[in-house]
C-alpha atoms as a PDB file:
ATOM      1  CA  UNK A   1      17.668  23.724  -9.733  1.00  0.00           C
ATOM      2  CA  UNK A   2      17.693  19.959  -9.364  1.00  0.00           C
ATOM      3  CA  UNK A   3      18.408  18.150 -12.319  1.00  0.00           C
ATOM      4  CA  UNK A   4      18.917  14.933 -10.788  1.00  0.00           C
ATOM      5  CA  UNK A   5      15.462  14.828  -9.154  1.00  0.00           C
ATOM      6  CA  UNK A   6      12.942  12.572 -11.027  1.00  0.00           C
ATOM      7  CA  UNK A   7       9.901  12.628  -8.947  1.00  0.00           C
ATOM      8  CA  UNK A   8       7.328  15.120  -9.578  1.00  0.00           C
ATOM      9  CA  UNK A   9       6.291  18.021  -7.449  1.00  0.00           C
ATOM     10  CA  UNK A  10       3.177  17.764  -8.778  1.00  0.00           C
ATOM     11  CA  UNK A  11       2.422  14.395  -7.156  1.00  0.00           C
ATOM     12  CA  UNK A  12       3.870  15.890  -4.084  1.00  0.00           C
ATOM     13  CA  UNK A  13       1.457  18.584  -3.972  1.00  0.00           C
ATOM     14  CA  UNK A  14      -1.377  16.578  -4.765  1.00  0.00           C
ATOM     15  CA  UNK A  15      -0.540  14.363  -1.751  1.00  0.00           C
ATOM     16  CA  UNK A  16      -0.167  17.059   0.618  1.00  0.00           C
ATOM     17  CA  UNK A  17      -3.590  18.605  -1.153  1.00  0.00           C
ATOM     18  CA  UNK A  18      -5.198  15.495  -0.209  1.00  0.00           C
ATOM     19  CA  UNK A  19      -4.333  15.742   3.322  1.00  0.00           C
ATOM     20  CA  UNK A  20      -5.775  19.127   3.635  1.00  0.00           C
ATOM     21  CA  UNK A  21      -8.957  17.864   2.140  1.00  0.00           C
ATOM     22  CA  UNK A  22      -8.977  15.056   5.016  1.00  0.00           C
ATOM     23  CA  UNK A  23      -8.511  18.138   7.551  1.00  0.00           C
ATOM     24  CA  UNK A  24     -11.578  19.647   5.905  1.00  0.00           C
ATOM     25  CA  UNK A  25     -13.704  16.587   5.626  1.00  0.00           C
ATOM     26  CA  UNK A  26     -12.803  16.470   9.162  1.00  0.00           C
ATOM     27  CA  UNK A  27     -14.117  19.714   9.901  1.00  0.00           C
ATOM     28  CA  UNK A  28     -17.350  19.197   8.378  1.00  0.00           C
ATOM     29  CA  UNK A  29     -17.906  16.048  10.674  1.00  0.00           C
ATOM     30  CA  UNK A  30     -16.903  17.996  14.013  1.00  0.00           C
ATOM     31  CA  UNK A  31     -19.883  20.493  12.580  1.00  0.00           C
ATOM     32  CA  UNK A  32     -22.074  18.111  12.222  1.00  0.00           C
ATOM     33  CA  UNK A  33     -21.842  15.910  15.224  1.00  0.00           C
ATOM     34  CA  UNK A  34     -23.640  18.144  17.256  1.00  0.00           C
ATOM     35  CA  UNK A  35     -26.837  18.853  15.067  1.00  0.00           C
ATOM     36  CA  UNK A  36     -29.653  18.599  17.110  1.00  0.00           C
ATOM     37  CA  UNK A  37     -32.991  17.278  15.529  1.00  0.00           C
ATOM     38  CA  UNK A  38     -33.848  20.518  14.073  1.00  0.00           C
ATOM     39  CA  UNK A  39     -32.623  24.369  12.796  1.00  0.00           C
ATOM     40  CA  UNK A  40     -29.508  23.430  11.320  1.00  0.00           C
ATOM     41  CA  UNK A  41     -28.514  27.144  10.523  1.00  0.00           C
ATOM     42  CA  UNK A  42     -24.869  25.976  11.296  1.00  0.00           C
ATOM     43  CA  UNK A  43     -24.612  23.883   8.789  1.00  0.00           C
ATOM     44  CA  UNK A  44     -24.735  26.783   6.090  1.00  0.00           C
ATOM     45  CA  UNK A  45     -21.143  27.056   6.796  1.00  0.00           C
ATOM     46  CA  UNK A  46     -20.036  23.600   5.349  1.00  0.00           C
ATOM     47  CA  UNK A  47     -19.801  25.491   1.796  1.00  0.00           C
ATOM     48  CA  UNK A  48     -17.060  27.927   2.869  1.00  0.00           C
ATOM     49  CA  UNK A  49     -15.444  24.105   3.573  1.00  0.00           C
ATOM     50  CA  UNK A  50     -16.966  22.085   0.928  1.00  0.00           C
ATOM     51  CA  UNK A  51     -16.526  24.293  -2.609  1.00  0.00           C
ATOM     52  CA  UNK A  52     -13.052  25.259  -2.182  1.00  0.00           C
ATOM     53  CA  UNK A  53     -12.392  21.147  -1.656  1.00  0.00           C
ATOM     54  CA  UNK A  54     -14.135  20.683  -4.714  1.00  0.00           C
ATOM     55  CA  UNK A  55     -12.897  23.048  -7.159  1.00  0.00           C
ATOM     56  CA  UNK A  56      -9.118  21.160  -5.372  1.00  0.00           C
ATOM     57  CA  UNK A  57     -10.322  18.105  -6.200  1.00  0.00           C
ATOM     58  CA  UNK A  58     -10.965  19.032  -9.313  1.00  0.00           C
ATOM     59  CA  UNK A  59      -7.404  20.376 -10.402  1.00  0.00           C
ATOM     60  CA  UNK A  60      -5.752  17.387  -8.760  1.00  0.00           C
ATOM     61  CA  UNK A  61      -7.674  15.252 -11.005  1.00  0.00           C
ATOM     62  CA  UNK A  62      -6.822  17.093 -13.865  1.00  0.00           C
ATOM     63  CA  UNK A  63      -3.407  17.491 -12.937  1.00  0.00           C
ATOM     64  CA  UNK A  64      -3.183  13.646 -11.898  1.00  0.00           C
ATOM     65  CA  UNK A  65      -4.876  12.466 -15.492  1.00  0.00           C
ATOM     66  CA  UNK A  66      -1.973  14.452 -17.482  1.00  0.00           C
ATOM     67  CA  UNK A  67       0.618  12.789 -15.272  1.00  0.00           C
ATOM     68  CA  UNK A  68      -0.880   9.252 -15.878  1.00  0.00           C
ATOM     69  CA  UNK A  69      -1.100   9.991 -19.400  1.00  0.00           C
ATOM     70  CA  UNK A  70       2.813  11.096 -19.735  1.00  0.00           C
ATOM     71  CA  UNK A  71       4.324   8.191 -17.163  1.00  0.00           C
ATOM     72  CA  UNK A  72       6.776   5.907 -18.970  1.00  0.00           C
ATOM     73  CA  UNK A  73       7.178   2.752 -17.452  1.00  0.00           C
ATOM     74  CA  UNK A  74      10.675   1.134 -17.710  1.00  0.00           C
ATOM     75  CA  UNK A  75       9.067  -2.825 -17.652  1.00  0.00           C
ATOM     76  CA  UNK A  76      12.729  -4.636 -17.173  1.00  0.00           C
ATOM     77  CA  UNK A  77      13.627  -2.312 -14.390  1.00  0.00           C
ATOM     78  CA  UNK A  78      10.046  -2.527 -12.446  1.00  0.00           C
ATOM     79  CA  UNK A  79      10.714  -6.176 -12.955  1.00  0.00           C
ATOM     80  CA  UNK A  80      13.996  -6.336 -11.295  1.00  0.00           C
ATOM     81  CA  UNK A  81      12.837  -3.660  -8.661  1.00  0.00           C
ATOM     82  CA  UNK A  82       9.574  -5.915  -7.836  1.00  0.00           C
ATOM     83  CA  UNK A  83      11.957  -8.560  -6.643  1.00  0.00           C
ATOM     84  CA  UNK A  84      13.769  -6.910  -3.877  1.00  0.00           C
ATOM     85  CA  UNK A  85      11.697  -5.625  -0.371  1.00  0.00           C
ATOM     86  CA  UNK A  86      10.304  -9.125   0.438  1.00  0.00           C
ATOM     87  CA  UNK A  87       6.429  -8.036  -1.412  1.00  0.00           C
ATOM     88  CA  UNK A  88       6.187 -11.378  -0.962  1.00  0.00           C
ATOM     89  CA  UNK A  89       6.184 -11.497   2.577  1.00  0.00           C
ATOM     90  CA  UNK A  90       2.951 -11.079   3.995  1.00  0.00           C
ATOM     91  CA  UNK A  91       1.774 -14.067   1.283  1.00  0.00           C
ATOM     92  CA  UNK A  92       4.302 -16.500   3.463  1.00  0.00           C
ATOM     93  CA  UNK A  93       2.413 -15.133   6.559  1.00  0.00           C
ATOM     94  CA  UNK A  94      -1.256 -15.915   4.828  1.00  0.00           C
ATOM     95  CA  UNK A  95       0.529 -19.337   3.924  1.00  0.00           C
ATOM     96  CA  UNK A  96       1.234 -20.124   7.738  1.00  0.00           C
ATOM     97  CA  UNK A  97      -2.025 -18.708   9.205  1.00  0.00           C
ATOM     98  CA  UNK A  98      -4.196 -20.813   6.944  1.00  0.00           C
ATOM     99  CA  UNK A  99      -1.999 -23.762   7.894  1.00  0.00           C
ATOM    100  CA  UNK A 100      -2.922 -23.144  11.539  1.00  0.00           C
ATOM    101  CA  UNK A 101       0.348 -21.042  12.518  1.00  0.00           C
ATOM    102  CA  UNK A 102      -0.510 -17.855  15.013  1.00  0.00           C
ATOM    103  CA  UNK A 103      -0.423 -15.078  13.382  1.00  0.00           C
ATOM    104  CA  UNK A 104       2.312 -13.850  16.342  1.00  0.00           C
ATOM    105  CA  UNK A 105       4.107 -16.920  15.283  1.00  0.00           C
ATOM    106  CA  UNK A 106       4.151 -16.744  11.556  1.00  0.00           C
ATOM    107  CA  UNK A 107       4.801 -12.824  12.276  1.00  0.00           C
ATOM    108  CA  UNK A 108       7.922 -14.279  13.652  1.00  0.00           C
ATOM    109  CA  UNK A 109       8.539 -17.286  11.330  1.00  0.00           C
ATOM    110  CA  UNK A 110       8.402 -14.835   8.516  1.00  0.00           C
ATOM    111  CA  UNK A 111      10.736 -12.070  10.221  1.00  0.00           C
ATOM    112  CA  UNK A 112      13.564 -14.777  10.297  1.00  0.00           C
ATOM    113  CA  UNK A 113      12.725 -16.169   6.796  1.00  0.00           C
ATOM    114  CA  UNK A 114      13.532 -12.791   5.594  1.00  0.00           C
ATOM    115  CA  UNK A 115      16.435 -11.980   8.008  1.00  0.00           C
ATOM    116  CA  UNK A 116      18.091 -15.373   6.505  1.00  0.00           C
ATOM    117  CA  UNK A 117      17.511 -14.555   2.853  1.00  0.00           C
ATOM    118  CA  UNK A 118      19.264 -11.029   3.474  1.00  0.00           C
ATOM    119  CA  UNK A 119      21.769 -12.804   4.511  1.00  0.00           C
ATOM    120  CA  UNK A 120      22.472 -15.314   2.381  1.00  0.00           C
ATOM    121  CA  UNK A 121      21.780 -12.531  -0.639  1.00  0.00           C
ATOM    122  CA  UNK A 122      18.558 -14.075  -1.902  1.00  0.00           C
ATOM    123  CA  UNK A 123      14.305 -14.277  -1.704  1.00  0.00           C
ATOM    124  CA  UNK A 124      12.071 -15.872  -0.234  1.00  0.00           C
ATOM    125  CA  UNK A 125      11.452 -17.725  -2.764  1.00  0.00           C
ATOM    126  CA  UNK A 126      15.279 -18.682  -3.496  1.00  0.00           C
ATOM    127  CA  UNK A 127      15.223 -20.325  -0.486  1.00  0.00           C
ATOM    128  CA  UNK A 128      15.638 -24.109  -0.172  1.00  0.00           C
ATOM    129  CA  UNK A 129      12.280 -26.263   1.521  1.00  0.00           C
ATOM    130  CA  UNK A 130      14.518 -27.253   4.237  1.00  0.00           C
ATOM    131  CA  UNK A 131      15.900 -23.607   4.611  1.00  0.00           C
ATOM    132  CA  UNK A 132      12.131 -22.771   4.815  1.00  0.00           C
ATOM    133  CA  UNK A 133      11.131 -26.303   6.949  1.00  0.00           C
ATOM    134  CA  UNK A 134      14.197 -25.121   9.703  1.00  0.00           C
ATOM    135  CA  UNK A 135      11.772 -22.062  10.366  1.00  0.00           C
ATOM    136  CA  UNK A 136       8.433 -24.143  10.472  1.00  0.00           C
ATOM    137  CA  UNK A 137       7.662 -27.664  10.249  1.00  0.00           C
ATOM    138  CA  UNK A 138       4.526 -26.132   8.921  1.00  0.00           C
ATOM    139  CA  UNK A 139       5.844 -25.205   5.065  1.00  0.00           C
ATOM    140  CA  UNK A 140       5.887 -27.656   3.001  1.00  0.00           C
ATOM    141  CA  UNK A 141       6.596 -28.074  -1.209  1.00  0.00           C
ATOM    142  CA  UNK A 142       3.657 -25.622  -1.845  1.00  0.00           C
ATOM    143  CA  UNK A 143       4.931 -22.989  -0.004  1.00  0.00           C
ATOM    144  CA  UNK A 144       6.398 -21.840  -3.447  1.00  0.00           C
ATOM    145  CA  UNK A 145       3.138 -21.371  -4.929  1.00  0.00           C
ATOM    146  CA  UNK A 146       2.605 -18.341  -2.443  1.00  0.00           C
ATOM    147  CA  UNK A 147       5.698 -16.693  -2.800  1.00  0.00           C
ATOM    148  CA  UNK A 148       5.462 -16.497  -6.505  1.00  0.00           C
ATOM    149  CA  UNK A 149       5.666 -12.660  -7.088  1.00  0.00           C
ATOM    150  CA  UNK A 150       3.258 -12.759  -9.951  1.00  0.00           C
ATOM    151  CA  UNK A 151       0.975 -13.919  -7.037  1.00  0.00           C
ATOM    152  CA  UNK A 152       1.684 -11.679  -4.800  1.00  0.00           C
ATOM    153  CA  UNK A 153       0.851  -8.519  -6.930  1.00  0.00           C
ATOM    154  CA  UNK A 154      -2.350 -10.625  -8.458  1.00  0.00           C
ATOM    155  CA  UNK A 155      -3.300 -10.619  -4.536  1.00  0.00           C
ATOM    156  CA  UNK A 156      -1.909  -7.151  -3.700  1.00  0.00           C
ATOM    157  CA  UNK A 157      -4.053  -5.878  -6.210  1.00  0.00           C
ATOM    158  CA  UNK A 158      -7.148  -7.380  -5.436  1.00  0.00           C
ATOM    159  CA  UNK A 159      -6.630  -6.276  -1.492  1.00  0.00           C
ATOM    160  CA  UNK A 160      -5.966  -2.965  -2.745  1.00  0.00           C
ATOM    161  CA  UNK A 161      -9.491  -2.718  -4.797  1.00  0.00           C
ATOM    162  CA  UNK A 162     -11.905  -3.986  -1.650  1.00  0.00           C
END
């Protein structure tokens, strides 16, 4: 019915799946916050709850696995796609902070530095030190170091994992 779409419903489901499960989860802690020390008859309920999110969990797994297995990655367009949407922004943030910047102000300093390279059609890190030095006297040469994008995902990626 739609050819042109190239997302799967599967994923789709198993997102809105997992928010169901949440809304369960979240049932079983609104049962159990008012357990008094002993007879905990109520709590014989959590399995009408608990084994239907299971055997759910279950298929989206499965389902999940096959899709991993099948996806095709197309490397020189993820490449060219990485470099667009500023991923690199927060990095020029963590830059400032550490240099003693506000966070408020390298919130700000960071806003601009990305409202200038839309502008002007570039990244962050096409931007000259002195475009980067009008914003802060703060950045200096090794600025560029954080905004590499390599860097970025290497740090993305480890944020994501704690």
């Amino acid at each position: 019915m739609m050819p042109q779409k190239k997302n799967a419903d599967s994923a789709e489901l198993i997102r809105g799946n997992a928010a169901m499960i949440i809304g369960q989860l979240d049932q079983c802690l609104v049962m159990m916050k008012g357990l008094p020390l002993a007879y905990n008859k109520d709590m014989q309920l959590d399995k009408e709850i608990y084994l239907p999110a299971f055997k759910k969990i279950n298929m989206m797994l499965v389902i999940m696995a096959k899709i991993i297995k099948s996806l095709k990655l197309d490397k020189k367009r993820l490449a060219r796609s990485i470099k667009q949407g500023f991923l690199n922004a927060t990095d020029m943030a963590d830059y400032l902070v550490k240099k003693g910047v506000p966070f408020r102000d390298a919130h700000q300093i960071v806003g601009k530095a990305v409202l200038s390279a839309e502008t002007k059609h570039k990244s962050l890190e096409q931007l000259s030190l002195n475009e980067l030095k009008d914003l802060s006297p703060m950045i200096t040469e090794d600025i560029y170091d954080y905004l590499k994008i390599p860097e970025a995902m290497k740090k993305g990626i480890k944020k994501e994992m704690l």
